[in-house]
Protein backbone atom coordinates (compact mmCIF):
# COMPACT_ATOMS: atom_id res chain seq x y z
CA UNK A 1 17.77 127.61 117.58
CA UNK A 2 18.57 131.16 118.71
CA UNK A 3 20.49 133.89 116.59
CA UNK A 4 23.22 133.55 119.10
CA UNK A 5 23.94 129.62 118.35
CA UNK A 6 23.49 130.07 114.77
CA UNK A 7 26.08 133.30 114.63
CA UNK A 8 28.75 130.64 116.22
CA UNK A 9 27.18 127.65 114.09
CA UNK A 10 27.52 129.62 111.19
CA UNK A 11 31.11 130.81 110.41
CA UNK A 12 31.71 126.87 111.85
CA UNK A 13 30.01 125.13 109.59
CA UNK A 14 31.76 127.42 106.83
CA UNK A 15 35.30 126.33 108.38
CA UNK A 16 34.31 122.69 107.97
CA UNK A 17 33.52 123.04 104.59
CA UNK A 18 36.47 124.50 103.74
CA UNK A 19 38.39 121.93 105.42
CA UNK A 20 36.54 119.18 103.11
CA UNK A 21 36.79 120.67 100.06
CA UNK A 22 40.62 120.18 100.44
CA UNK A 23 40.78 116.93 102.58
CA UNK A 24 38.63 115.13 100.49
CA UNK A 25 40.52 114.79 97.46
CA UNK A 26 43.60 114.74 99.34
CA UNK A 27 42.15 111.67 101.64
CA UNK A 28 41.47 109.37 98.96
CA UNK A 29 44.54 110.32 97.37
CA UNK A 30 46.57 109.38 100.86
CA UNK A 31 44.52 106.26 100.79
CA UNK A 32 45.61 104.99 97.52
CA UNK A 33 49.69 105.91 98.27
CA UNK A 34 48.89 103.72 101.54
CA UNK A 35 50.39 106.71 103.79
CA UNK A 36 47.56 107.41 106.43
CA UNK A 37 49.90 108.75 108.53
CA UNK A 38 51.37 111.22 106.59
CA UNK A 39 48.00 113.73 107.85
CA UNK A 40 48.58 113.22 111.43
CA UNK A 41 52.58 114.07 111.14
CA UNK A 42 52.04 117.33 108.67
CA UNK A 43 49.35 118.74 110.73
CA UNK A 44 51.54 117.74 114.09
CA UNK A 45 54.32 118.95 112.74
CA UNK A 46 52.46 122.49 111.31
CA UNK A 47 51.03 122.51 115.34
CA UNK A 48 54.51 122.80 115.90
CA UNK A 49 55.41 125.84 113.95
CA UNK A 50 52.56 126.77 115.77
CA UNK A 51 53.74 126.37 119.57
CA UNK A 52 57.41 127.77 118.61
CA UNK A 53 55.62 130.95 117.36
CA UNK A 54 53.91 131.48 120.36
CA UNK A 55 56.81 130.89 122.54
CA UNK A 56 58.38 133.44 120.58
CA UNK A 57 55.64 135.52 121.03
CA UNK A 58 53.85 136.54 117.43
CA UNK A 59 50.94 135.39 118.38
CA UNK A 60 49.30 139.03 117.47
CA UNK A 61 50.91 139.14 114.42
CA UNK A 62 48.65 136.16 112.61
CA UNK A 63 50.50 135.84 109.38
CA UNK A 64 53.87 135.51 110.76
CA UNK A 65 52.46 132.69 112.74
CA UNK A 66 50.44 131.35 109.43
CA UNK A 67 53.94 131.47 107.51
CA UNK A 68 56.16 129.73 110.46
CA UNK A 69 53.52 126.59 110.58
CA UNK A 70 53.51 126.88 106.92
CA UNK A 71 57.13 126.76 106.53
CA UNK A 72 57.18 123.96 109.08
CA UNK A 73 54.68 121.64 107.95
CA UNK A 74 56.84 122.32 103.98
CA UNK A 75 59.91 121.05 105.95
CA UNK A 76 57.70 118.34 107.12
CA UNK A 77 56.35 117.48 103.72
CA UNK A 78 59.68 117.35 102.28
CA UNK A 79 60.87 114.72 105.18
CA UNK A 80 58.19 112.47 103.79
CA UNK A 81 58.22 112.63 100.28
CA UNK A 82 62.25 111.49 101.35
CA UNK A 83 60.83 108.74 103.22
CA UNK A 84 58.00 107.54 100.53
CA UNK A 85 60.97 107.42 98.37
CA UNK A 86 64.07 106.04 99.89
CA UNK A 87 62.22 104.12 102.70
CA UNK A 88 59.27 102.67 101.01
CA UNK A 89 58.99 99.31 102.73
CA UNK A 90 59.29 101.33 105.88
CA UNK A 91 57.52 104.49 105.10
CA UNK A 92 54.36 104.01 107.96
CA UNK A 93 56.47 103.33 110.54
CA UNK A 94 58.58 106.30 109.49
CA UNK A 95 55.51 108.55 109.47
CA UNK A 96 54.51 107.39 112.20
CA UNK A 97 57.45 107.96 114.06
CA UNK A 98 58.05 111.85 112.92
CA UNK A 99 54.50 112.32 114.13
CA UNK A 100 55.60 111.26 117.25
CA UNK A 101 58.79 112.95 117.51
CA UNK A 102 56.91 116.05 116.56
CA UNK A 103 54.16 115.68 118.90
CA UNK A 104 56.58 114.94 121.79
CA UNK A 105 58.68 118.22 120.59
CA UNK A 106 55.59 120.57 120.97
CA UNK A 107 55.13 119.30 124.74
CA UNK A 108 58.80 119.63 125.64
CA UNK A 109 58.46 123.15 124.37
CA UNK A 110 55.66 123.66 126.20
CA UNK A 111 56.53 122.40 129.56
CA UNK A 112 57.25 125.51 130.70
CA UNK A 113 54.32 127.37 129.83
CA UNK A 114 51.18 126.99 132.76
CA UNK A 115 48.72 127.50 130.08
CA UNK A 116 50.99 124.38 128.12
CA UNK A 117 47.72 122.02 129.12
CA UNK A 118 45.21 124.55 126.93
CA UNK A 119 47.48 125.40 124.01
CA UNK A 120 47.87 121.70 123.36
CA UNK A 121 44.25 120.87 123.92
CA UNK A 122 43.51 123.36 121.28
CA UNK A 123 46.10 121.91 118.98
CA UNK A 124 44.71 118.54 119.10
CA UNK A 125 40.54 119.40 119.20
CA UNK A 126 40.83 122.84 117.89
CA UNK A 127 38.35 125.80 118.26
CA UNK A 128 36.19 125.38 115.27
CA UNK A 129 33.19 127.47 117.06
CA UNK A 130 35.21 130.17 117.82
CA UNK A 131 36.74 130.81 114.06
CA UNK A 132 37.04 134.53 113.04
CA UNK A 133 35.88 136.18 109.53
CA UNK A 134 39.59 136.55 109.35
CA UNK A 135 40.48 133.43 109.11
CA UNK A 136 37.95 132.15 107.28
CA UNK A 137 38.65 134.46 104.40
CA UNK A 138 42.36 133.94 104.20
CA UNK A 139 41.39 130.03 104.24
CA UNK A 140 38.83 130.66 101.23
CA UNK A 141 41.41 131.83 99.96
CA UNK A 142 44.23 129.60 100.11
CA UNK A 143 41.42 126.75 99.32
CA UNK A 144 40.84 128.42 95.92
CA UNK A 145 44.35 128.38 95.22
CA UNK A 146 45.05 124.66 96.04
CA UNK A 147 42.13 123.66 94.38
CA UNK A 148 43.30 125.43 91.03
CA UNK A 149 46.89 123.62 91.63
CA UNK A 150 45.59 120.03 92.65
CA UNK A 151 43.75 120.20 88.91
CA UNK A 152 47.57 120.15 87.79
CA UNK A 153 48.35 116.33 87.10
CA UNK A 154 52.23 116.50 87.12
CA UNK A 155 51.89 118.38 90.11
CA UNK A 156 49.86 115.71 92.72
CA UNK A 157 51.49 112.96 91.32
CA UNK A 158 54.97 114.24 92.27
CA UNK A 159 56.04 113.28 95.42
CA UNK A 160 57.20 116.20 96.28
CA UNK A 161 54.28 118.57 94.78
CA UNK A 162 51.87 116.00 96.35
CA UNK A 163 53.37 116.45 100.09
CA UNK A 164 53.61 120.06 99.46
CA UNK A 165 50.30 120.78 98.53
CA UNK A 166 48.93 118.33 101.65
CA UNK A 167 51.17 120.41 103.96
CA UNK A 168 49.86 124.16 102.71
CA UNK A 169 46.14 122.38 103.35
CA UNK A 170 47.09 121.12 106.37
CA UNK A 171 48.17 124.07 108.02
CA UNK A 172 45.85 125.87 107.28
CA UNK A 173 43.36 123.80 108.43
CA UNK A 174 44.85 122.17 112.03
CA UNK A 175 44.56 126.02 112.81
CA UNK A 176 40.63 126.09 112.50
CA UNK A 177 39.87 122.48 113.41
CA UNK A 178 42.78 120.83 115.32
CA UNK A 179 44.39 117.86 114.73
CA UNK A 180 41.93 115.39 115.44
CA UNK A 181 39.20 116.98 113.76
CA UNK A 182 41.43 117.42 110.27
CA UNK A 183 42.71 113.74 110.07
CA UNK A 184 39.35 112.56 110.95
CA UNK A 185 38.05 114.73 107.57
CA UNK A 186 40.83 113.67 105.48
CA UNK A 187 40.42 109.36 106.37
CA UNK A 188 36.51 108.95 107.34
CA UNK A 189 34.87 110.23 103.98
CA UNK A 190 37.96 108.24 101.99
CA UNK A 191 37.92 105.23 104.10
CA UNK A 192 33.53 104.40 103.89
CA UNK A 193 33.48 105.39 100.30
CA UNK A 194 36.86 103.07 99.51
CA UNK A 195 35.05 100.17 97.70
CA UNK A 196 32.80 102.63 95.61
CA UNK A 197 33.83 104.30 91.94
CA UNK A 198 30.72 105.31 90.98
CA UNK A 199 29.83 108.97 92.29
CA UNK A 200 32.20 108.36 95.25
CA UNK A 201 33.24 112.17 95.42
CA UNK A 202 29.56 112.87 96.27
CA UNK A 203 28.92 110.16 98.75
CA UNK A 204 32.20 111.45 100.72
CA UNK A 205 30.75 115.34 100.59
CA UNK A 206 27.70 113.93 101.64
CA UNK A 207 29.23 112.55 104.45
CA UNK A 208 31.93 114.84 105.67
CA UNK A 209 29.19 117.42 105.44
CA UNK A 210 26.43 115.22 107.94
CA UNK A 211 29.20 114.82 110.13
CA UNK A 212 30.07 118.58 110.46
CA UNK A 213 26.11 119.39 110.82
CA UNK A 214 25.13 116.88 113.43
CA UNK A 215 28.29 117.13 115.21
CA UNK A 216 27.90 120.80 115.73
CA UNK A 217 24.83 120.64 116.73
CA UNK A 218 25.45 117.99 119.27
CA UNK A 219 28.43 120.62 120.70
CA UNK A 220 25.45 122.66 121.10
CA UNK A 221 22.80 120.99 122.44
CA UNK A 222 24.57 118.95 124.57
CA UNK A 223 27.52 121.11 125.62
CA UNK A 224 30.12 118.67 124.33
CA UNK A 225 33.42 120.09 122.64
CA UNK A 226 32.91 120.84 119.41
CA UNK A 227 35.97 119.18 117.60
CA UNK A 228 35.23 115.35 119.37
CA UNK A 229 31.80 115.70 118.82
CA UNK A 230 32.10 116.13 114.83
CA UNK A 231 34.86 113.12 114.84
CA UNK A 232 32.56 110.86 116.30
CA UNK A 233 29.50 111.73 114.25
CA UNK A 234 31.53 111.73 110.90
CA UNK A 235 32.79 108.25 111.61
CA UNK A 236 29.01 107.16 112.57
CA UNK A 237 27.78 108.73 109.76
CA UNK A 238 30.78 107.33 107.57
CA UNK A 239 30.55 104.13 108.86
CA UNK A 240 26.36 103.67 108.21
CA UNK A 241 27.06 105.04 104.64
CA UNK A 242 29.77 102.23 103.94
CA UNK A 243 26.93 99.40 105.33
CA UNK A 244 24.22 100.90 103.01
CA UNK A 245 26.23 101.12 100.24
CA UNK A 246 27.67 97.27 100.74
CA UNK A 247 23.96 96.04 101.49
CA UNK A 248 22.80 97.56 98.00
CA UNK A 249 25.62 96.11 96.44
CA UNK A 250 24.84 92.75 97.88
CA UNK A 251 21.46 93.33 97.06
């Protein structure tokens, strides 16, 4: 591997990390409220905030466009922490729903820009190799933060507190890794380490963090986009972790 490749590898492999030590938590937390969704919708609806700050054209002024997604993704969080509790029996298909309304928003708004086709592509896959310092810092940051509030008990297990702290992480990780990308590390480490209590925090590290690796370096090796290539080796590496784990069990 050449200095080039490992100067983009690098600051990418950082981003992912950052993006776990958030999702993680959060993702078997989503699992156990049964409100999968609820990722996929937040980060749309952040993507959002996203597209109508372009169209109003701050995309040179990054933390105006950090603190419109932000402030959209909140609204979003506080939509379903309405739903969870007024619509319970109905709260998927509600999710489900505003992630589709959102979704459909950004391309109406975007139907009238010719580089509509690229912005979305990079909403939805992301440009994890091409993360700056910049970002990377101010995501550190903000990581640090929610870490030191998701210690607070009253605080996750509030609806409200727990949608609001999944839409700050959300935003501010759809920005370095797209949509795909963040779901994918939010469900696949919570999903193959479900039927495990012992050490399960480690065994979904362990695999968020293989799929990162290996994905990247397939992007690289191979030429393939970055943001598919690390969905599809998480879930492989996810999905071999939950077989070994059931075989021992068996065993």
């Amino acid at each position: 591997m050449n200095n080039i490749e490992l100067n983009i590898l690098a600051p990418a492999f950082i981003a992912g990390l950052l993006v776990l030590a958030t999702h993680i938590p959060l993702g078997m937390k989503v699992l156990a409220r049964g409100v999968i969704f609820a990722d996929l919708a937040v980060a749309q609806i952040a993507g959002l905030g996203v597209v109508i700050a372009g169209l109003l054209e701050l995309t040179g002024q990054p933390l105006l466009v950090q603190a419109i997604a932000a402030a959209s993704a909140l609204c979003g969080a506080a939509l379903l922490a309405w739903i969870e509790q007024h619509l319970p029996e109905v709260k998927e298909a509600c999710i489900g729903l505003t992630f589709v309304l959102a979704a459909s928003g950004g391309i109406l708004l975007m139907s009238r820009d010719m580089h509509s086709g690229e912005h979305l592509k990079d909403l939805l896959v992301g440009q994890i190799l091409w993360v700056s310092s910049g970002q990377l810092i101010a995501t550190a940051v903000l990581t640090a933060v929610l870490l030191a509030l998701w210690q607070w008990d009253r605080l996750k297990t509030h609806n409200l507190g727990f949608y609001g702290l999944f839409a700050l992480a959300v935003t501010a990780s759809v920005q370095l890794a797209g949509v795909y990308l963040v779901f994918a590390s939010l469900i696949v480490p919570a999903l193959a380490t479900y039927r495990i209590s012992h050490r399960r925090t480690h065994y979904a590290f362990a695999i968020g963090i293989a799929g990162y690796a290996i994905g990247l370096l397939m992007s690289v090796w191979f030429d393939l986009p970055a943001g598919a290539a690390i969905v599809w080796a998480m879930t492989a590496v996810g999905g071999i972790t939950a077989l070994l784990l059931k075989t021992r069990k068996v065993a």
